[in-house]
Protein backbone atom coordinates (compact mmCIF):
# COMPACT_ATOMS: atom_id res chain seq x y z
CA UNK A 1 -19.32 -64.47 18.88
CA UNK A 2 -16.83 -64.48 21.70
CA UNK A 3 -14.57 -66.47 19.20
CA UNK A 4 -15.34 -65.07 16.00
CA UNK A 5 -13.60 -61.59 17.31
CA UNK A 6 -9.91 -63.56 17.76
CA UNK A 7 -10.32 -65.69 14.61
CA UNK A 8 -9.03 -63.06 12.16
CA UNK A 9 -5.58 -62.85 14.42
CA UNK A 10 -3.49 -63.70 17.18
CA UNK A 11 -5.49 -64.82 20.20
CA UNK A 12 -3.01 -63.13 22.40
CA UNK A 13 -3.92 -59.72 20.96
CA UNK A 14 -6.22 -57.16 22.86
CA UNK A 15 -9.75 -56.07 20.72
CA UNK A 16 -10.55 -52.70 21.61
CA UNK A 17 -14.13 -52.89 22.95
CA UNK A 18 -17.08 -50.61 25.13
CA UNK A 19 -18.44 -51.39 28.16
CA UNK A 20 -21.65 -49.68 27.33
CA UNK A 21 -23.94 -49.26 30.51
CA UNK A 22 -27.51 -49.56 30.78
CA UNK A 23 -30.02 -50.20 33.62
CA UNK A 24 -28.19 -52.32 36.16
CA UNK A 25 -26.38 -54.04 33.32
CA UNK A 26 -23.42 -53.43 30.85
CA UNK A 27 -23.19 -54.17 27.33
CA UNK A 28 -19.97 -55.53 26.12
CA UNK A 29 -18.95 -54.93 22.46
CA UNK A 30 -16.30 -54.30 19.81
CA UNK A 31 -15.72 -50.96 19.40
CA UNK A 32 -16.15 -50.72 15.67
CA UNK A 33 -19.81 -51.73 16.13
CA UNK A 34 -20.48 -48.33 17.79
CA UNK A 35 -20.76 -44.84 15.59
CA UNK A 36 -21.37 -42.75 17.70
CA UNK A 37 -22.22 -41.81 21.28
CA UNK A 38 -24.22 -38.81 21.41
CA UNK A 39 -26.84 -36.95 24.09
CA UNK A 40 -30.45 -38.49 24.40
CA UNK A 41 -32.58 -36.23 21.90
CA UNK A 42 -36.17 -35.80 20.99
CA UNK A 43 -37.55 -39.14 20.16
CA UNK A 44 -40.69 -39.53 17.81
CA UNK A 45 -42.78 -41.71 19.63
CA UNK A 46 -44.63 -44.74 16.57
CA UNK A 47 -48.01 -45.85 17.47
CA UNK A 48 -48.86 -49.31 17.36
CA UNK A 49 -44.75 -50.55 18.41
CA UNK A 50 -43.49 -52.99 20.50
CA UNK A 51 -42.80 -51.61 24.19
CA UNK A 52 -38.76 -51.79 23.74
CA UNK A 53 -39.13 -49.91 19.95
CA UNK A 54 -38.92 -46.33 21.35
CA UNK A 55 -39.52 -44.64 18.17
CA UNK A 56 -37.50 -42.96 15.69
CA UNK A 57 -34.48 -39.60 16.30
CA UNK A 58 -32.37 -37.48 14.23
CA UNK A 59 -28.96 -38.10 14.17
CA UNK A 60 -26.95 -36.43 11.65
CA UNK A 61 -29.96 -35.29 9.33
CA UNK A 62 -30.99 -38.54 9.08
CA UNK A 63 -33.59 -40.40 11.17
CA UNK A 64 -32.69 -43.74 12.84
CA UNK A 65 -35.20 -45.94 14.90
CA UNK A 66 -34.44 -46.20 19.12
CA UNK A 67 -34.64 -49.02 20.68
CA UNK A 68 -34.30 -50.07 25.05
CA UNK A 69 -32.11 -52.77 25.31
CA UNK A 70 -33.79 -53.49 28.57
CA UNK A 71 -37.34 -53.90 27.37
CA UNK A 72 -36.07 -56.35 24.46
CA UNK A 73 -35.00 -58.37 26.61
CA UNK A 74 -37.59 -57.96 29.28
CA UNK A 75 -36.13 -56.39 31.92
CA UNK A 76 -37.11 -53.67 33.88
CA UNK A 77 -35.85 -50.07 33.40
CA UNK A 78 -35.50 -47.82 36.01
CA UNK A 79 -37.81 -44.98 35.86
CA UNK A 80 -35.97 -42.80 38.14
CA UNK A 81 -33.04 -42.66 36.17
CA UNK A 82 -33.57 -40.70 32.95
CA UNK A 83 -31.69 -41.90 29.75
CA UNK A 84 -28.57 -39.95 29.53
CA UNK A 85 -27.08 -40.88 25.76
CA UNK A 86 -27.94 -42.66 23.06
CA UNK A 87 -25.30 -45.09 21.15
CA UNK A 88 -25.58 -45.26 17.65
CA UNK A 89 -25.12 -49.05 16.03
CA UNK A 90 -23.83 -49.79 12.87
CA UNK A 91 -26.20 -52.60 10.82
CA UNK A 92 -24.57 -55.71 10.87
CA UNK A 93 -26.17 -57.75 8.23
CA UNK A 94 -28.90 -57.12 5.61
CA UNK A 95 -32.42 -58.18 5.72
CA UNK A 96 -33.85 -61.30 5.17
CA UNK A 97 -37.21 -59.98 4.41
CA UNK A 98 -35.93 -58.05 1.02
CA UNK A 99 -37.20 -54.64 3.01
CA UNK A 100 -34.09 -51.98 2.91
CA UNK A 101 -32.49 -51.78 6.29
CA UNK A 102 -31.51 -48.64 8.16
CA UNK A 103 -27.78 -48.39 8.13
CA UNK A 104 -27.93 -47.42 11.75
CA UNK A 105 -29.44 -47.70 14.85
CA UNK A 106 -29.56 -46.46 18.36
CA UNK A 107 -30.18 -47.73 21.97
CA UNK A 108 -30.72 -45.82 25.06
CA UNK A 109 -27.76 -46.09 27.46
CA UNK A 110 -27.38 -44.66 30.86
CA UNK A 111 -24.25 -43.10 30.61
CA UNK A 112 -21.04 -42.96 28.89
CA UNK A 113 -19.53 -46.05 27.68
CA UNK A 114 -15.65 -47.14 28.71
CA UNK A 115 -12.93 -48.42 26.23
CA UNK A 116 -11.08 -51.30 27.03
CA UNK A 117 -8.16 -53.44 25.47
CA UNK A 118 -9.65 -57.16 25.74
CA UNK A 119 -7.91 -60.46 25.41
CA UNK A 120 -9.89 -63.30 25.44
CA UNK A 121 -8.02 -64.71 28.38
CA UNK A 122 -9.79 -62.06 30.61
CA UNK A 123 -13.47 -62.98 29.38
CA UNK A 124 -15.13 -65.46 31.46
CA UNK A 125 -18.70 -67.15 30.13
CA UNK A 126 -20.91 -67.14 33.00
CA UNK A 127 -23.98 -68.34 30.46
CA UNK A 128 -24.61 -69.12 26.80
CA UNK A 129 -28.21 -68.50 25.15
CA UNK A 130 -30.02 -69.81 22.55
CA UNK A 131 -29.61 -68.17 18.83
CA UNK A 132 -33.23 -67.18 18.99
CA UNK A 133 -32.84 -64.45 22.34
CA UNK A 134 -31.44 -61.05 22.01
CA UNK A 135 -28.24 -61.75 24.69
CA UNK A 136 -25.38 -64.17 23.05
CA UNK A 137 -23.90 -64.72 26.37
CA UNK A 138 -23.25 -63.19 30.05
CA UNK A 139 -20.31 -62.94 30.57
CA UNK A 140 -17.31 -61.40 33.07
CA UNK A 141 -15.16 -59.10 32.55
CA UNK A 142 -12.57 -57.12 34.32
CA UNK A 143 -14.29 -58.23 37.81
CA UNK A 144 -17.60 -56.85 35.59
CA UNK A 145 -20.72 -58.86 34.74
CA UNK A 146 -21.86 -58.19 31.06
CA UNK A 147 -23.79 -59.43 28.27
CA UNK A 148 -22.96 -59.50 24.91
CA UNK A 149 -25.96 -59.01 22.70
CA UNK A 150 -27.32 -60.65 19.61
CA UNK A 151 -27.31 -57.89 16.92
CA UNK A 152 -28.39 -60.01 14.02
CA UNK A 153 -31.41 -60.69 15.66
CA UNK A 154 -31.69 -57.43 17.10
CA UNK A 155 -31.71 -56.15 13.70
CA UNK A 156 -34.23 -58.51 12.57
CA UNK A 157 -36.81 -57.67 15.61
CA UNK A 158 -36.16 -53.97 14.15
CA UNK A 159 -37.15 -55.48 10.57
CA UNK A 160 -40.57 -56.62 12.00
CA UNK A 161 -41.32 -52.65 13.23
CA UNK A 162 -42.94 -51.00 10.53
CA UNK A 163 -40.98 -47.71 10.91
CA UNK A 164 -42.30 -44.88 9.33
């Protein structure tokens, strides 16, 4: 993924991207991946979910499932910090199991995310996962320590929630 973002141009040129912060951690991301950051709102709890699927909120008269970053990838999340905002994902691919996919998502985030102008030159790979975990890579950044996450596979551990 780190690649695929400088492929389309010249490798000298900054991508615009979000530090996105979470428990302890920071998401790192293109910026076009990200709708919308908006306040945490009333969540509808589903029964019968995995731990990280928080359950499903209105954004924009629609109703998009919530997920914790954190618990996907099974790390703790602090419970005396309350979630602050919620970032709103566009779907990245479609789904493999022929069931319609929400257009969007959302994950809890602790705060507001911060836009930065990224050359690859200034990303360091710290560690490289397997295709089958939710984080691509950690990585640094701007003297920051990040992960990059896998969104196709995200997506496809939202695929296996039966969302109402």
């Amino acid at each position: 993924m780190a690649d695929t973002a400088w492929e389309m141009g010249d490798r000298r040129e900054a991508v615009r991207c979000l530090l996105i912060p979470l428990t302890g951690r920071k998401l790192l991301l293109p910026s076009v991946a990200v709708a919308e950051v908006l306040a945490y709102a009333v969540v509808k709890p589903a029964s019968d979910a995995p731990e990280w699927f928080l359950g499903m909120m209105e954004w924009r008269s629609v109703h998009i499932p919530l997920i914790s970053f954190e618990k996907l990838i099974g790390e703790p999340v602090s419970e005396s910090s309350s979630r602050h905002r919620v970032a709103v994902f566009h779907t990245i691919g479609e789904s493999e199991k022929g069931k319609d996919r929400q257009p969007f998502y959302g994950i809890a985030i602790q705060g507001i995310p911060h836009l930065i102008q990224l050359r690859e030159s200034e990303l360091t790979m710290l560690q490289t996962s397997s295709s089958d975990e939710p984080v691509l890579f950690r990585v640094e950044v701007q003297g920051q320590l990040a992960i990059i996450p896998n969104l196709a596979l995200l997506e496809e551990r939202l695929d296996s929630v039966d969302i109402p």
